[in-house]
PDB file of N, CA and C in Angstrom:
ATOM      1  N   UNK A   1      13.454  17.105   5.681  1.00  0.00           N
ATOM      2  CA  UNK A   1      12.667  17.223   4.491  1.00  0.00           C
ATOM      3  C   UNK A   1      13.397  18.157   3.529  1.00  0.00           C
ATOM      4  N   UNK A   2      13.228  17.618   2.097  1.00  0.00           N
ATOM      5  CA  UNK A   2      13.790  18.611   0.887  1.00  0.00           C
ATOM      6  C   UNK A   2      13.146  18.972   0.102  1.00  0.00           C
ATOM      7  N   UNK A   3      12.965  19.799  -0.582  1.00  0.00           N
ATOM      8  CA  UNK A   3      12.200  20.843  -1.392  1.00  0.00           C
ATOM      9  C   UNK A   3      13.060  20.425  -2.396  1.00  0.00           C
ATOM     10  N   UNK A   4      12.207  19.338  -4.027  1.00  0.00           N
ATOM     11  CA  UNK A   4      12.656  18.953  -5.242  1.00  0.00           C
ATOM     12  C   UNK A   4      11.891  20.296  -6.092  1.00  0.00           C
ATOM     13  N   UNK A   5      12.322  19.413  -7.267  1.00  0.00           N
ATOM     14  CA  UNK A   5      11.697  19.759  -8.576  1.00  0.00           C
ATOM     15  C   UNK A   5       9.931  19.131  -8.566  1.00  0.00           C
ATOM     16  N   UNK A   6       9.053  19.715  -8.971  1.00  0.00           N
ATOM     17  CA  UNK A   6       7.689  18.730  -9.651  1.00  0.00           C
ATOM     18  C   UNK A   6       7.499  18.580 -11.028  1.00  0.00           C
ATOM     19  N   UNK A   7       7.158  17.154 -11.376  1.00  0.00           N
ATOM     20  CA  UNK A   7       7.016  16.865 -12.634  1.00  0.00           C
ATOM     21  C   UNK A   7       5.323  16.233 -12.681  1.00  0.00           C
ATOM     22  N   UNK A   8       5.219  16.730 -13.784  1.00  0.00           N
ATOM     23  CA  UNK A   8       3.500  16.585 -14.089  1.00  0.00           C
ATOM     24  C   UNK A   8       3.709  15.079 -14.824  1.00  0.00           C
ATOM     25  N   UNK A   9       3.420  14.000 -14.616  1.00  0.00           N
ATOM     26  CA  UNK A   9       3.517  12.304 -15.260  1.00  0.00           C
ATOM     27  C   UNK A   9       1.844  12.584 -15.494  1.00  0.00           C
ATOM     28  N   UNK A  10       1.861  11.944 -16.713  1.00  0.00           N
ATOM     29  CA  UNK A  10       0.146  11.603 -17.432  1.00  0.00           C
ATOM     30  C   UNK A  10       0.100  10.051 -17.459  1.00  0.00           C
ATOM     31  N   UNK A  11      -0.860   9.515 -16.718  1.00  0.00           N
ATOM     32  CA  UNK A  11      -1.332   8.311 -16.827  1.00  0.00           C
ATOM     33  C   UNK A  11      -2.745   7.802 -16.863  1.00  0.00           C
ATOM     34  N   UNK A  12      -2.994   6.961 -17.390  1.00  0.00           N
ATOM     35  CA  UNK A  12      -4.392   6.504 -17.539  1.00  0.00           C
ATOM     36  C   UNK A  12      -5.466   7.793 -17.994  1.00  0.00           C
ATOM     37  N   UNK A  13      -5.264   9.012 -19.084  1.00  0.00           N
ATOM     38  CA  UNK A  13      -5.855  10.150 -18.973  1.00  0.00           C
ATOM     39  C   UNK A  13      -6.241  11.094 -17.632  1.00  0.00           C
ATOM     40  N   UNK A  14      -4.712  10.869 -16.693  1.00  0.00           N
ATOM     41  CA  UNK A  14      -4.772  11.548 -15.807  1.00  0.00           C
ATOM     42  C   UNK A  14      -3.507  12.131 -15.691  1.00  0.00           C
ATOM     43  N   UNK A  15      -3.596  13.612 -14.710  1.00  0.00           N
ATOM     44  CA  UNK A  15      -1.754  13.943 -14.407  1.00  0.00           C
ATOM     45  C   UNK A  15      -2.066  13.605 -13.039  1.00  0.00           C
ATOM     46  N   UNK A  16      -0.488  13.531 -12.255  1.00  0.00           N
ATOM     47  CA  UNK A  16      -0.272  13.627 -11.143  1.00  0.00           C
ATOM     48  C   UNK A  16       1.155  13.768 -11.009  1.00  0.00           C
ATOM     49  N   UNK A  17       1.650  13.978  -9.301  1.00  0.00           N
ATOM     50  CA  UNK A  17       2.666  14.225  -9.676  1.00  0.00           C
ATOM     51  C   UNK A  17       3.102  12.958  -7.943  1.00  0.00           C
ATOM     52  N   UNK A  18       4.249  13.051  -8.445  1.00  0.00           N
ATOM     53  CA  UNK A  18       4.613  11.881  -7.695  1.00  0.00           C
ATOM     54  C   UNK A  18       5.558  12.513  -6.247  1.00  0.00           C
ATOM     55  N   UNK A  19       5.118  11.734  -5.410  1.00  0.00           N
ATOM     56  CA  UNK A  19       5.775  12.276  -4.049  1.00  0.00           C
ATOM     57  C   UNK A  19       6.673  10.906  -3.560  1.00  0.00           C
ATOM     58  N   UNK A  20       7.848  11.122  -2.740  1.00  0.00           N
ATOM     59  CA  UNK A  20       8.574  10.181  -2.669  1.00  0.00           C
ATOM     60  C   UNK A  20       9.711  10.532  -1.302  1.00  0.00           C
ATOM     61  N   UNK A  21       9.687   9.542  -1.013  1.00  0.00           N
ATOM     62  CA  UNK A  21       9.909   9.417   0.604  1.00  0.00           C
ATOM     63  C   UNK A  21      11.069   8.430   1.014  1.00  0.00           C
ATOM     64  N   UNK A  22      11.907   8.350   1.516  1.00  0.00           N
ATOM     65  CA  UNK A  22      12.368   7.497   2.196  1.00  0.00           C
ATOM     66  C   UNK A  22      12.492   6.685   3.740  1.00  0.00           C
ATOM     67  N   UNK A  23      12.326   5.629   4.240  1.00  0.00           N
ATOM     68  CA  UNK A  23      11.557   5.191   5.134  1.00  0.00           C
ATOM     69  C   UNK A  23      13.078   4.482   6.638  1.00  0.00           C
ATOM     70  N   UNK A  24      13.664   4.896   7.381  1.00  0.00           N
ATOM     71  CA  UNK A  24      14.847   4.478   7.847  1.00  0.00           C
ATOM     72  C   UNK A  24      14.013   4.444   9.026  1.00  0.00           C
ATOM     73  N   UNK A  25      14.313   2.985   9.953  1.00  0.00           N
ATOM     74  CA  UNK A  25      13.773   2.862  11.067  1.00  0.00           C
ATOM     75  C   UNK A  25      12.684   2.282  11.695  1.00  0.00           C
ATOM     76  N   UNK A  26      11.521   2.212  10.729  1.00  0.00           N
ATOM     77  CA  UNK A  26      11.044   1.801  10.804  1.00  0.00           C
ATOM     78  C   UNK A  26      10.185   0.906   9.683  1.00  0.00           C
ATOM     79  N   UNK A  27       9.147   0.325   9.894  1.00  0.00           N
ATOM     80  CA  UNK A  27       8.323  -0.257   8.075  1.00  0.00           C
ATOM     81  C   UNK A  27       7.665   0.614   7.591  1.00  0.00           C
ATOM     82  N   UNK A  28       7.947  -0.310   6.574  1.00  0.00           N
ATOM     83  CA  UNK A  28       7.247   0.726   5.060  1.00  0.00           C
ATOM     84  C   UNK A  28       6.059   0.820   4.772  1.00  0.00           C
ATOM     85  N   UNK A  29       5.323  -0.178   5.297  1.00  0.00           N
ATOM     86  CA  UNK A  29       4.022   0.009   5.687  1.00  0.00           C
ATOM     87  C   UNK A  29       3.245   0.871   6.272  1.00  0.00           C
ATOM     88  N   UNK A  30       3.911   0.865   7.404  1.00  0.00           N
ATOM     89  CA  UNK A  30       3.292   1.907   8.851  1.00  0.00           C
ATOM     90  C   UNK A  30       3.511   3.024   8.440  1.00  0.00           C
ATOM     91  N   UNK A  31       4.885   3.454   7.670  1.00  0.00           N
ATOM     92  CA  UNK A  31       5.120   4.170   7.342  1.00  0.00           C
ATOM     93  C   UNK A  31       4.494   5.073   6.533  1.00  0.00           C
ATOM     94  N   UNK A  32       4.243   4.348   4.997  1.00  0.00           N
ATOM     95  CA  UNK A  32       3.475   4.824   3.909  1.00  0.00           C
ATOM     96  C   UNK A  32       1.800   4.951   4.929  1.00  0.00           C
ATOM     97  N   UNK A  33       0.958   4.327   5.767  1.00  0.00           N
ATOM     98  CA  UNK A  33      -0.244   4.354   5.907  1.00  0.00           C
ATOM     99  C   UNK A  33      -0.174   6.033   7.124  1.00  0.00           C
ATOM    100  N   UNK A  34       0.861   5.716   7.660  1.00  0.00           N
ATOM    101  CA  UNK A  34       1.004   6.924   8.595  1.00  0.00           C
ATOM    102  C   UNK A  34       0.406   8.677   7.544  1.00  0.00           C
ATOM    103  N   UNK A  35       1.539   8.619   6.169  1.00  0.00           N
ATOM    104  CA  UNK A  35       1.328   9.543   5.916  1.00  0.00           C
ATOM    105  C   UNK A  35       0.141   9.599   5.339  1.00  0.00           C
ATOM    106  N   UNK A  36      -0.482   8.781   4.633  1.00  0.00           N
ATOM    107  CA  UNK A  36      -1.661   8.660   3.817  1.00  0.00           C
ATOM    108  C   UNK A  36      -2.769   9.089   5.026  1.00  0.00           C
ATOM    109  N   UNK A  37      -2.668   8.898   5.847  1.00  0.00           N
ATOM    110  CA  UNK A  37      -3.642   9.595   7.032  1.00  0.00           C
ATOM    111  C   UNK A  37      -3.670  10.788   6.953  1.00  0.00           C
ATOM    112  N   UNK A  38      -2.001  11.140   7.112  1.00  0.00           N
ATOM    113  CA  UNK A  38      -1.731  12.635   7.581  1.00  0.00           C
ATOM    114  C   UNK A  38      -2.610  13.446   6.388  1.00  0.00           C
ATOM    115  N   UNK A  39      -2.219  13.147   5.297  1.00  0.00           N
ATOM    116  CA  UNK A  39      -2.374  13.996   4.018  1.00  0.00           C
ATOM    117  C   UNK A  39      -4.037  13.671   4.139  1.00  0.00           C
ATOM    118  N   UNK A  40      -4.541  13.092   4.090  1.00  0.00           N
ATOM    119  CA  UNK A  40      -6.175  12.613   4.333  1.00  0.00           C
ATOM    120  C   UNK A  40      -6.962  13.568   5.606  1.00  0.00           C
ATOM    121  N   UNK A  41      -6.290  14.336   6.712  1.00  0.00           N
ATOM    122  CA  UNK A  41      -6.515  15.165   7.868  1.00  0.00           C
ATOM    123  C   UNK A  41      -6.048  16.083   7.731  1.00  0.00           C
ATOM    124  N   UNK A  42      -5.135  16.488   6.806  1.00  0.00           N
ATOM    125  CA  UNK A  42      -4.548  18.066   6.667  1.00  0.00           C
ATOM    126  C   UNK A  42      -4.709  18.580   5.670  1.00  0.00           C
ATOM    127  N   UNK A  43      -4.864  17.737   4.404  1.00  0.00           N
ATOM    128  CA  UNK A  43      -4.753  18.061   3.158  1.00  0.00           C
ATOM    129  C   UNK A  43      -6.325  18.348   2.247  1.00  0.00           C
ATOM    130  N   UNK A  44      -7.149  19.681   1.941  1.00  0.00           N
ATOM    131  CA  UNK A  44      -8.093  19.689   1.774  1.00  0.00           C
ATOM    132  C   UNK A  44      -8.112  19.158  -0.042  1.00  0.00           C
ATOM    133  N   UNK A  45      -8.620  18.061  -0.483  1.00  0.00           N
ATOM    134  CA  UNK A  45      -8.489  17.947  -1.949  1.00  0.00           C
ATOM    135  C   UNK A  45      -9.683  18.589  -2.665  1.00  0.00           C
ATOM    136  N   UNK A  46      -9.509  19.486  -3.651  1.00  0.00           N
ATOM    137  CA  UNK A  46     -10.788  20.045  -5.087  1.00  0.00           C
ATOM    138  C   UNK A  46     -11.203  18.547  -5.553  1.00  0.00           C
ATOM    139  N   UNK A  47     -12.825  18.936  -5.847  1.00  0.00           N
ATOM    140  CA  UNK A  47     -13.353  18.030  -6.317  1.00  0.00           C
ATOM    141  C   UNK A  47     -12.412  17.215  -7.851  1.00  0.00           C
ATOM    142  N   UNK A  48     -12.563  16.382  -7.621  1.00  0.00           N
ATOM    143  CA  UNK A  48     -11.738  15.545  -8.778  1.00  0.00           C
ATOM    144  C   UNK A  48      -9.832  15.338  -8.528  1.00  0.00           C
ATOM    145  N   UNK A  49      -9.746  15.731  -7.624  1.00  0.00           N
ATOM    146  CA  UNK A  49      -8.275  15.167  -7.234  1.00  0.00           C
ATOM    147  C   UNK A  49      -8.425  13.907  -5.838  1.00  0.00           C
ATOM    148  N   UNK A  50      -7.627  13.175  -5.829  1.00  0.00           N
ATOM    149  CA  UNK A  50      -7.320  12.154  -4.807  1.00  0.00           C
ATOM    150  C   UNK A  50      -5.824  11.891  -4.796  1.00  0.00           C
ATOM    151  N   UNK A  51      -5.579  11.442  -3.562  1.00  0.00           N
ATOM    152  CA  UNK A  51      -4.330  10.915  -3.101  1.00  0.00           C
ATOM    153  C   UNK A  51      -4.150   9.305  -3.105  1.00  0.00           C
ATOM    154  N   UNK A  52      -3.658   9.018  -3.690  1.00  0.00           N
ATOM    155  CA  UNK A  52      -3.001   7.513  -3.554  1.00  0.00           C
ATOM    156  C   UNK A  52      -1.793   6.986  -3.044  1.00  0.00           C
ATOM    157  N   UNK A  53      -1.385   5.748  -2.517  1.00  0.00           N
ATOM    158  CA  UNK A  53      -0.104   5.239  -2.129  1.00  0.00           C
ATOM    159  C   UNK A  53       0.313   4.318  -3.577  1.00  0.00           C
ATOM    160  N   UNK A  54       1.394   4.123  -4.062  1.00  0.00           N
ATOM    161  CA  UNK A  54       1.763   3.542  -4.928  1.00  0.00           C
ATOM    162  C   UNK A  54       3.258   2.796  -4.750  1.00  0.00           C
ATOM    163  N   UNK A  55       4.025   2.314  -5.985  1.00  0.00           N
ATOM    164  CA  UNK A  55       5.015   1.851  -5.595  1.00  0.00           C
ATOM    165  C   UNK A  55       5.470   0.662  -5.167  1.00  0.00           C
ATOM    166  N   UNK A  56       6.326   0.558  -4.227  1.00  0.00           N
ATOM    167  CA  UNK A  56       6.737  -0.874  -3.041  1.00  0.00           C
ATOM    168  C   UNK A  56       5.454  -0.940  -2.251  1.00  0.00           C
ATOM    169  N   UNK A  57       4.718   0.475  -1.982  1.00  0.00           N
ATOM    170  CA  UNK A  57       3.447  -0.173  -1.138  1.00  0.00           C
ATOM    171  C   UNK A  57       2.062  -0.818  -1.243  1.00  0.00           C
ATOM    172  N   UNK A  58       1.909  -0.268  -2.783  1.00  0.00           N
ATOM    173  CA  UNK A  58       1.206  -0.867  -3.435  1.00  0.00           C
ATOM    174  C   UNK A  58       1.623  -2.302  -3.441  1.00  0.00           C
ATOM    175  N   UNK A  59       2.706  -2.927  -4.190  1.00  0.00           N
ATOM    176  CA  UNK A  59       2.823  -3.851  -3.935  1.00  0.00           C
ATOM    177  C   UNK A  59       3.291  -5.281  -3.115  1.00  0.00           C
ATOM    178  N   UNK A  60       3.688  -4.366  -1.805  1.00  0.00           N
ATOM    179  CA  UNK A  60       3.757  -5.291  -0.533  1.00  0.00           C
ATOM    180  C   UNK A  60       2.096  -4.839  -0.082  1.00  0.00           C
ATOM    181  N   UNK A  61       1.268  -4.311  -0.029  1.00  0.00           N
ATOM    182  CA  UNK A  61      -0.432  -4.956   0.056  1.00  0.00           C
ATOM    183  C   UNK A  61      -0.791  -5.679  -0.628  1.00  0.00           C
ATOM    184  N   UNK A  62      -0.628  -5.757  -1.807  1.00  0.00           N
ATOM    185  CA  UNK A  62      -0.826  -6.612  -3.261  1.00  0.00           C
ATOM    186  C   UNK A  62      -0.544  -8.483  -2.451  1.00  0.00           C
ATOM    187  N   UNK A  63       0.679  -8.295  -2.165  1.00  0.00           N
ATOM    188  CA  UNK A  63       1.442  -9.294  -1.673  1.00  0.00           C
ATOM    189  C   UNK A  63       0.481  -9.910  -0.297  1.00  0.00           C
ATOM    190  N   UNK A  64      -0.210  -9.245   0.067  1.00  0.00           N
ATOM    191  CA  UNK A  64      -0.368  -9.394   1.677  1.00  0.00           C
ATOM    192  C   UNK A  64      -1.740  -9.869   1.114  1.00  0.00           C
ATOM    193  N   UNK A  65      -2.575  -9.393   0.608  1.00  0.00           N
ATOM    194  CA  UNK A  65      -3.877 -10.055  -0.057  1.00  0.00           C
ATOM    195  C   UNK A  65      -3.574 -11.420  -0.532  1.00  0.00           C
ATOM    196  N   UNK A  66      -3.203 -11.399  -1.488  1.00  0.00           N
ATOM    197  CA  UNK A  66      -2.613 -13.058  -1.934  1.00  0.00           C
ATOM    198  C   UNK A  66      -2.140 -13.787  -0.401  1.00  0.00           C
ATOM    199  N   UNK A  67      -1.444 -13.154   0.363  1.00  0.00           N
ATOM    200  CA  UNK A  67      -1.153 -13.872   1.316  1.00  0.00           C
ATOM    201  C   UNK A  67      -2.486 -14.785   1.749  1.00  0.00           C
ATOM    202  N   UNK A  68      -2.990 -13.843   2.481  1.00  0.00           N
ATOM    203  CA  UNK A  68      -4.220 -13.933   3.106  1.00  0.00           C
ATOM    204  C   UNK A  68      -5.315 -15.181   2.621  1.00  0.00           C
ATOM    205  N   UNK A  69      -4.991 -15.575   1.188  1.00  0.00           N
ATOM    206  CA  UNK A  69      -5.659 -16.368   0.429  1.00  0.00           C
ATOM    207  C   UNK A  69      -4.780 -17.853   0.363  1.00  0.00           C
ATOM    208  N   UNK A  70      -3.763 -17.828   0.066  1.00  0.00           N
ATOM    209  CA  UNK A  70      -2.542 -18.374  -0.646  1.00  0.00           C
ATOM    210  C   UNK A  70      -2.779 -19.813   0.906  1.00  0.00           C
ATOM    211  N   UNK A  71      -2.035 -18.726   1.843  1.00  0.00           N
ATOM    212  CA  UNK A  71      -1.651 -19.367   3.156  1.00  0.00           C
ATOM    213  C   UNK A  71      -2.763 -20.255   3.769  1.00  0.00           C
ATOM    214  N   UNK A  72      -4.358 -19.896   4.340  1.00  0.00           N
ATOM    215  CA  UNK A  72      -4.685 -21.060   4.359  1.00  0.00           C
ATOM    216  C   UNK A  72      -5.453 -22.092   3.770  1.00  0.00           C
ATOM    217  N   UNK A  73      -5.627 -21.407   2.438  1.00  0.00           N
ATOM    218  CA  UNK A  73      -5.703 -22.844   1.325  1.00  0.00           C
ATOM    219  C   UNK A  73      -4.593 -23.798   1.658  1.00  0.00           C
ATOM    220  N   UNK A  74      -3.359 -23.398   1.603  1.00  0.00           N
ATOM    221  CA  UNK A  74      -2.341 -24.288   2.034  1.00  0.00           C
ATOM    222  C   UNK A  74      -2.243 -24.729   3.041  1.00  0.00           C
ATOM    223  N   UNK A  75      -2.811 -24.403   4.093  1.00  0.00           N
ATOM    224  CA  UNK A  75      -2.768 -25.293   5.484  1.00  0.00           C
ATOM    225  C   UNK A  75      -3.435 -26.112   5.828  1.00  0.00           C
ATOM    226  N   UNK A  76      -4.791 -25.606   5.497  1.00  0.00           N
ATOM    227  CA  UNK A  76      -5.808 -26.591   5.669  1.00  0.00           C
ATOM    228  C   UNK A  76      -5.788 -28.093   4.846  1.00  0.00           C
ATOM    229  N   UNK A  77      -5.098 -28.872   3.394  1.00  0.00           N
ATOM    230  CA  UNK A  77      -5.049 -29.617   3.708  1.00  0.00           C
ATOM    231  C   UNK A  77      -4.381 -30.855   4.591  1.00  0.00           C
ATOM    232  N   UNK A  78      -3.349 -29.829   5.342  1.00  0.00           N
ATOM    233  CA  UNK A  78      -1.815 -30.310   5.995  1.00  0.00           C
ATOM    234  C   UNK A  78      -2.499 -30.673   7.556  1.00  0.00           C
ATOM    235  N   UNK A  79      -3.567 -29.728   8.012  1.00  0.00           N
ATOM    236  CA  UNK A  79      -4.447 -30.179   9.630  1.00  0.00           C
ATOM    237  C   UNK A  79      -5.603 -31.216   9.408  1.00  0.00           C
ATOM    238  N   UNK A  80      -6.648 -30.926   7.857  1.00  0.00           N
ATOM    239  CA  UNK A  80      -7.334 -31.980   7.762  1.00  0.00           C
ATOM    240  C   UNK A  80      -7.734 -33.203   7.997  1.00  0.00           C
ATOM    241  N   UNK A  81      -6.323 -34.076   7.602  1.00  0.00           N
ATOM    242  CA  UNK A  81      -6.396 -35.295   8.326  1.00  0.00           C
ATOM    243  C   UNK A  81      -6.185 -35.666   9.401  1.00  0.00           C
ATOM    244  N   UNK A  82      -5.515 -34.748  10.384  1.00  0.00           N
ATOM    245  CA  UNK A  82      -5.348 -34.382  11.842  1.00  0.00           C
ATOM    246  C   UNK A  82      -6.764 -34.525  12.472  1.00  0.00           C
ATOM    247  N   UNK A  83      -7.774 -33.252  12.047  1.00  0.00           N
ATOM    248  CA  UNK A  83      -9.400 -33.228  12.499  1.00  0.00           C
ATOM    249  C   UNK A  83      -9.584 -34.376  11.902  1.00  0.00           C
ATOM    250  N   UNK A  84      -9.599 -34.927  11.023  1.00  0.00           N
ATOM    251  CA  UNK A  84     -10.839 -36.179  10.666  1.00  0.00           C
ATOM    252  C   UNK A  84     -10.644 -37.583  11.316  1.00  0.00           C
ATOM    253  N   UNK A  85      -9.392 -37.383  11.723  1.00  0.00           N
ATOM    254  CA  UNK A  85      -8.761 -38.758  12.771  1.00  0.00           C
ATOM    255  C   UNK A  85      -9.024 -39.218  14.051  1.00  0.00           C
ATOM    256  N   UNK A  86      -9.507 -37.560  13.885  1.00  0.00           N
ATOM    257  CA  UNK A  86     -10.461 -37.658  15.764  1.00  0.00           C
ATOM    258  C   UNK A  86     -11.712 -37.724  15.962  1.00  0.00           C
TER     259      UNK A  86
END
């Protein structure tokens, strides 16, 4: 672990400051949800602050929702005529 600089970013009439990680070995998933725990069990937040995941992980979940939808709309009409034949 390294000790940066912090920069205050304003978005949506909010600040925050951005934390950033690199992930070798394993996924980026497990990875990013691992710490979002940690910081969620160690980390006491003042009323009106929260922690978020953002980034690649935001949008490989993004990705995984659509999946979830995408995939068996698409299958089901490919087995359909399979079930109705029997």
């Amino acid at each position: 672990m390294a000790n940066g600089a912090s920069f205050v970013y304003r978005q949506d009439n909010s600040r925050y400051i951005g934390v950033q990680f690199s992930v070798q070995g394993r996924d980026l998933a497990g990875a990013v949800e691992d710490a979002i725990q940690a910081v969620k069990q160690k980390v006491t937040m003042p009323n009106g602050y929260r922690s978020i995941g953002g980034g690649e992980y935001t949008e490989y979940t993004a990705s995984r929702r659509q999946m979830n939808v995408i995939l068996p709309a698409d299958l089901v009409p490919d087995f359909l005529p399979a079930v109705c034949a029997v």
